[in-house]
C-alpha atoms as a PDB file:
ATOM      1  CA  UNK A   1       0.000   0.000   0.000  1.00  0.00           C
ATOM      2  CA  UNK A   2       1.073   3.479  -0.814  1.00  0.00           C
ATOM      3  CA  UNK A   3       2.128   5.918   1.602  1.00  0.00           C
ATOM      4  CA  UNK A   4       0.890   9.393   1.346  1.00  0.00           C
ATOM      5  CA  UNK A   5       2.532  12.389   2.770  1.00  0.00           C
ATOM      6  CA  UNK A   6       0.291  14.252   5.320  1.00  0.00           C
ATOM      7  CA  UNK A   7       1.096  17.467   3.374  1.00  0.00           C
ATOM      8  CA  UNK A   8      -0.669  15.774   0.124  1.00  0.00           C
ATOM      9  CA  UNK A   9      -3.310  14.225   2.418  1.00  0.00           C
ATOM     10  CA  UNK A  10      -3.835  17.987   3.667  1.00  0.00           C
ATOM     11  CA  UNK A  11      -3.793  19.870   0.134  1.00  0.00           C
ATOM     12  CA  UNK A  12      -6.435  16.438  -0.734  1.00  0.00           C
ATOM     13  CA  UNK A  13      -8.905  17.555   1.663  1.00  0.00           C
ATOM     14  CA  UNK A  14      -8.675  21.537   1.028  1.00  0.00           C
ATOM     15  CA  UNK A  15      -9.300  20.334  -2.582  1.00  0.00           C
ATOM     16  CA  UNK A  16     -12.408  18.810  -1.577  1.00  0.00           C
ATOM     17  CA  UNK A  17     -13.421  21.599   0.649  1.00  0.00           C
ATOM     18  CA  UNK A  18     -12.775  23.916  -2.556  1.00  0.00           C
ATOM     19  CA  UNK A  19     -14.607  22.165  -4.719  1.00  0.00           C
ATOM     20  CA  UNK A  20     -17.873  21.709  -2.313  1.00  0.00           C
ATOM     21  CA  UNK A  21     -17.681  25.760  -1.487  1.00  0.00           C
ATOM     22  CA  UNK A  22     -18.157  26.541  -4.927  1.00  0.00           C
ATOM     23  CA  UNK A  23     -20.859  23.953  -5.677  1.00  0.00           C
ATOM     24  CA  UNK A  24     -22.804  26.056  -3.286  1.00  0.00           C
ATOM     25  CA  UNK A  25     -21.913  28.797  -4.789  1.00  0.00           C
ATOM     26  CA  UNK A  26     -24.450  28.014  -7.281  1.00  0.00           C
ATOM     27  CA  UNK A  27     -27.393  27.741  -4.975  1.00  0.00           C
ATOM     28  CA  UNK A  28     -29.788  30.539  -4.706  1.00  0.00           C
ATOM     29  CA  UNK A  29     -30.258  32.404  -1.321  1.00  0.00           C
ATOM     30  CA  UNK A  30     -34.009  32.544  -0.804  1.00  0.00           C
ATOM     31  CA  UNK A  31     -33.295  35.225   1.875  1.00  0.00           C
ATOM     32  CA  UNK A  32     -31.069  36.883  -0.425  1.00  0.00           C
ATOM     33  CA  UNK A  33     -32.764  40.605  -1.419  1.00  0.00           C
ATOM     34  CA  UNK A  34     -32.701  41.410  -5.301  1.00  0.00           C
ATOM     35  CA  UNK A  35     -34.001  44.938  -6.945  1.00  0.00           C
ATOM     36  CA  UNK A  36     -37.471  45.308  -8.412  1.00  0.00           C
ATOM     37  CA  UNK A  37     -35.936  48.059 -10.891  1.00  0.00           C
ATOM     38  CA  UNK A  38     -35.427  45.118 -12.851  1.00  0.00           C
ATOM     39  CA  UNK A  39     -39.069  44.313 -13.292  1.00  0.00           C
ATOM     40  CA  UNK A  40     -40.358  43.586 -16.808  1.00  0.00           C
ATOM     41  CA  UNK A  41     -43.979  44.065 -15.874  1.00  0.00           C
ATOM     42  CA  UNK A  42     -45.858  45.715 -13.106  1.00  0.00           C
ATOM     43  CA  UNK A  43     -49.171  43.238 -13.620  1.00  0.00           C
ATOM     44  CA  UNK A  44     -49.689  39.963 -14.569  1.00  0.00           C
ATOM     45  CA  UNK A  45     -52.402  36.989 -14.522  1.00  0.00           C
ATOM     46  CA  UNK A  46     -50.606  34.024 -13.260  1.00  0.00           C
ATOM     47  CA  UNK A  47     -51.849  30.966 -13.630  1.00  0.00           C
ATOM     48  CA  UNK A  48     -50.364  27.786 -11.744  1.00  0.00           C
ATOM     49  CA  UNK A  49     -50.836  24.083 -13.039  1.00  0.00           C
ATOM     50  CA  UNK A  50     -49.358  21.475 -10.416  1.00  0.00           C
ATOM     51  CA  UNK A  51     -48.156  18.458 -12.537  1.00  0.00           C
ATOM     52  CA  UNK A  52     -46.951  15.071 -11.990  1.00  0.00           C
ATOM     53  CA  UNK A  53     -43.760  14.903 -14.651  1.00  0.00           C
ATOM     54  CA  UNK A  54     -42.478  17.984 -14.357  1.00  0.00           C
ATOM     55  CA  UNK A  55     -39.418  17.683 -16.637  1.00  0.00           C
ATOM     56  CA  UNK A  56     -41.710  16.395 -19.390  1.00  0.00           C
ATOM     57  CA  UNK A  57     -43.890  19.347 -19.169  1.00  0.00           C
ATOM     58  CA  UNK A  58     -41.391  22.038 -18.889  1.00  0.00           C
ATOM     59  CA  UNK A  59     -39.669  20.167 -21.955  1.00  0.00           C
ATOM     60  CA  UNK A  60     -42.956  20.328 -23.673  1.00  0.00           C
ATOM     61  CA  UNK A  61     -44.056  24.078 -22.955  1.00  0.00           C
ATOM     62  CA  UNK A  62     -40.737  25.269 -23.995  1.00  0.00           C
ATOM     63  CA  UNK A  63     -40.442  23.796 -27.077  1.00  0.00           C
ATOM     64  CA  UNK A  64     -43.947  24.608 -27.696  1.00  0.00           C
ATOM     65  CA  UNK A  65     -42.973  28.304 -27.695  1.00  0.00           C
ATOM     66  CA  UNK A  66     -40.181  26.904 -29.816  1.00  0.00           C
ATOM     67  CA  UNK A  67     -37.507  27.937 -26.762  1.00  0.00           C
ATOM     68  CA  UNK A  68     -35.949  24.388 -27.785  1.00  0.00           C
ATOM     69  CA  UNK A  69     -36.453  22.668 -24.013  1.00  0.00           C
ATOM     70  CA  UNK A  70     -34.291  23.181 -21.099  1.00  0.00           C
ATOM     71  CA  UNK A  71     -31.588  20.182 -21.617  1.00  0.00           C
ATOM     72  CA  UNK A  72     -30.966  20.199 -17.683  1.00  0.00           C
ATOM     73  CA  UNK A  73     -33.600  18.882 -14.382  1.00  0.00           C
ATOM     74  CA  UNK A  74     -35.612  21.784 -13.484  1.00  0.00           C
ATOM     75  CA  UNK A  75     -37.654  21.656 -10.201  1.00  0.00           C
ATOM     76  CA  UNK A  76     -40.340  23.853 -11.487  1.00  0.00           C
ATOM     77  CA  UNK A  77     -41.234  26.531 -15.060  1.00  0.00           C
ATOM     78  CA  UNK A  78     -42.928  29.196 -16.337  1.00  0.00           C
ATOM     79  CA  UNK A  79     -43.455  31.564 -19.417  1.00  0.00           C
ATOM     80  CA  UNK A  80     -45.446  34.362 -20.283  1.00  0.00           C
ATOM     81  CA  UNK A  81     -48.223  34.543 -22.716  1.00  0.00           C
ATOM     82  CA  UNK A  82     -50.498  37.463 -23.716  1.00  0.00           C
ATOM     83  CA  UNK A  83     -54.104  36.710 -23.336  1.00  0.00           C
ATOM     84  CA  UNK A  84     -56.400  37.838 -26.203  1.00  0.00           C
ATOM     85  CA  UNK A  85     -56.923  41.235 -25.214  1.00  0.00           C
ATOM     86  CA  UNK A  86     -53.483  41.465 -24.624  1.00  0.00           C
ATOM     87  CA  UNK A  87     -53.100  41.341 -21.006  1.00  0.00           C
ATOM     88  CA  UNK A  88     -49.950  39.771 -19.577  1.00  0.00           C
ATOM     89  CA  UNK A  89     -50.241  35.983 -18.496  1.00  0.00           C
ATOM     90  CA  UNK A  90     -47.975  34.159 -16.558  1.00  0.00           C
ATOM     91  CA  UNK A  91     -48.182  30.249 -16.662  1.00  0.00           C
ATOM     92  CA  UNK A  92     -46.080  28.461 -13.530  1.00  0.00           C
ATOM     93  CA  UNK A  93     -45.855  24.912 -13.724  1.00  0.00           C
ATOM     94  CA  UNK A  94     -44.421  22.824 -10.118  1.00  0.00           C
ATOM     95  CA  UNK A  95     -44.398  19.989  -8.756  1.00  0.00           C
ATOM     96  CA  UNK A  96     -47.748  18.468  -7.174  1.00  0.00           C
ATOM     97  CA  UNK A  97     -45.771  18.510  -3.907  1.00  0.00           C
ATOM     98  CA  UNK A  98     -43.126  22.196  -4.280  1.00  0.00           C
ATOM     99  CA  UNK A  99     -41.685  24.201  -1.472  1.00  0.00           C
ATOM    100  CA  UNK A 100     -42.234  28.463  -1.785  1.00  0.00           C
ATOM    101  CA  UNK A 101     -38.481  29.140  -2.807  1.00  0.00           C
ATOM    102  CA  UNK A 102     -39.516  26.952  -5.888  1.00  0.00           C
ATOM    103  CA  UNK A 103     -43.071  28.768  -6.121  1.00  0.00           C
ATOM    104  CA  UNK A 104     -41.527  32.663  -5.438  1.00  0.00           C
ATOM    105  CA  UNK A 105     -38.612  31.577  -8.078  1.00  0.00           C
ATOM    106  CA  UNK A 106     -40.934  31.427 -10.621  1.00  0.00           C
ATOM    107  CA  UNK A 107     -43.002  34.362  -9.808  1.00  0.00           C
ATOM    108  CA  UNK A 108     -40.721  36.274  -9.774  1.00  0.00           C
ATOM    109  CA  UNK A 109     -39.767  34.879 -13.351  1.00  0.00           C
ATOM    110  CA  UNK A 110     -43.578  36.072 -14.007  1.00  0.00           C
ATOM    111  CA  UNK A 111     -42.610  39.449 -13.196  1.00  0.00           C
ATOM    112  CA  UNK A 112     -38.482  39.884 -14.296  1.00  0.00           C
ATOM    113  CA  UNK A 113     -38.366  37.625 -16.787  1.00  0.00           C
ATOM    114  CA  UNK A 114     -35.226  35.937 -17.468  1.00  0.00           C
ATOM    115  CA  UNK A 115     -33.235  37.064 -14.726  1.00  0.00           C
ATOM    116  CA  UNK A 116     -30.380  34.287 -13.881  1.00  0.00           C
ATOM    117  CA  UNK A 117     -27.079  35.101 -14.785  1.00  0.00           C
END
């Protein structure tokens, strides 16, 4: 069996701790404040349709709108649509059994568009 030095073992493990830091990097703050400068809209119908597959329907919608699909797991959609007198609709699609950081996500989606970076 191979020895390892314990300054390897130690650089090892700071590796790891790297790498998981900036894996959570990634993950949204839901107590995290944002500006509502950046709002697309000031009023919108939003309509939300609980579903069972919820990658097959996101998949589905976007492509619909000819968006092309996501090509990653999503936890929850939505896009905007103009009703026939116009009016701003906003259609969420979650889960049957979502959280409210999933449900606020996408409302604010309804309201900012696409705002990830």
């Amino acid at each position: 069996m191979k020895k390892y030095s314990s300054k390897k073992i130690t650089i090892f493990f700071y590796l790891i701790l790297l790498i998981c830091q900036a894996s959570f990097a990634y993950v949204e703050n839901p107590e995290k404040n944002f500006s509502t400068k950046k709002n697309m809209v000031d009023e919108s119908k939003i309509r939300w349709t609980p579903v069972k597959n919820i990658q097959a329907t996101c998949e589905a919608e976007s492509r619909k709108r000819k968006f092309g699909g996501f090509g990653y797991a999503v936890e929850a959609c939505s896009f905007w649509d103009k009703d026939e007198d116009g009016n701003n609709i906003c259609s969420i699609y979650t889960k049957v059994s979502t959280n409210m950081h999933t449900l606020g996500h996408e409302v604010r989606h309804c309201f900012q568009g696409k705002w990830h970076k």
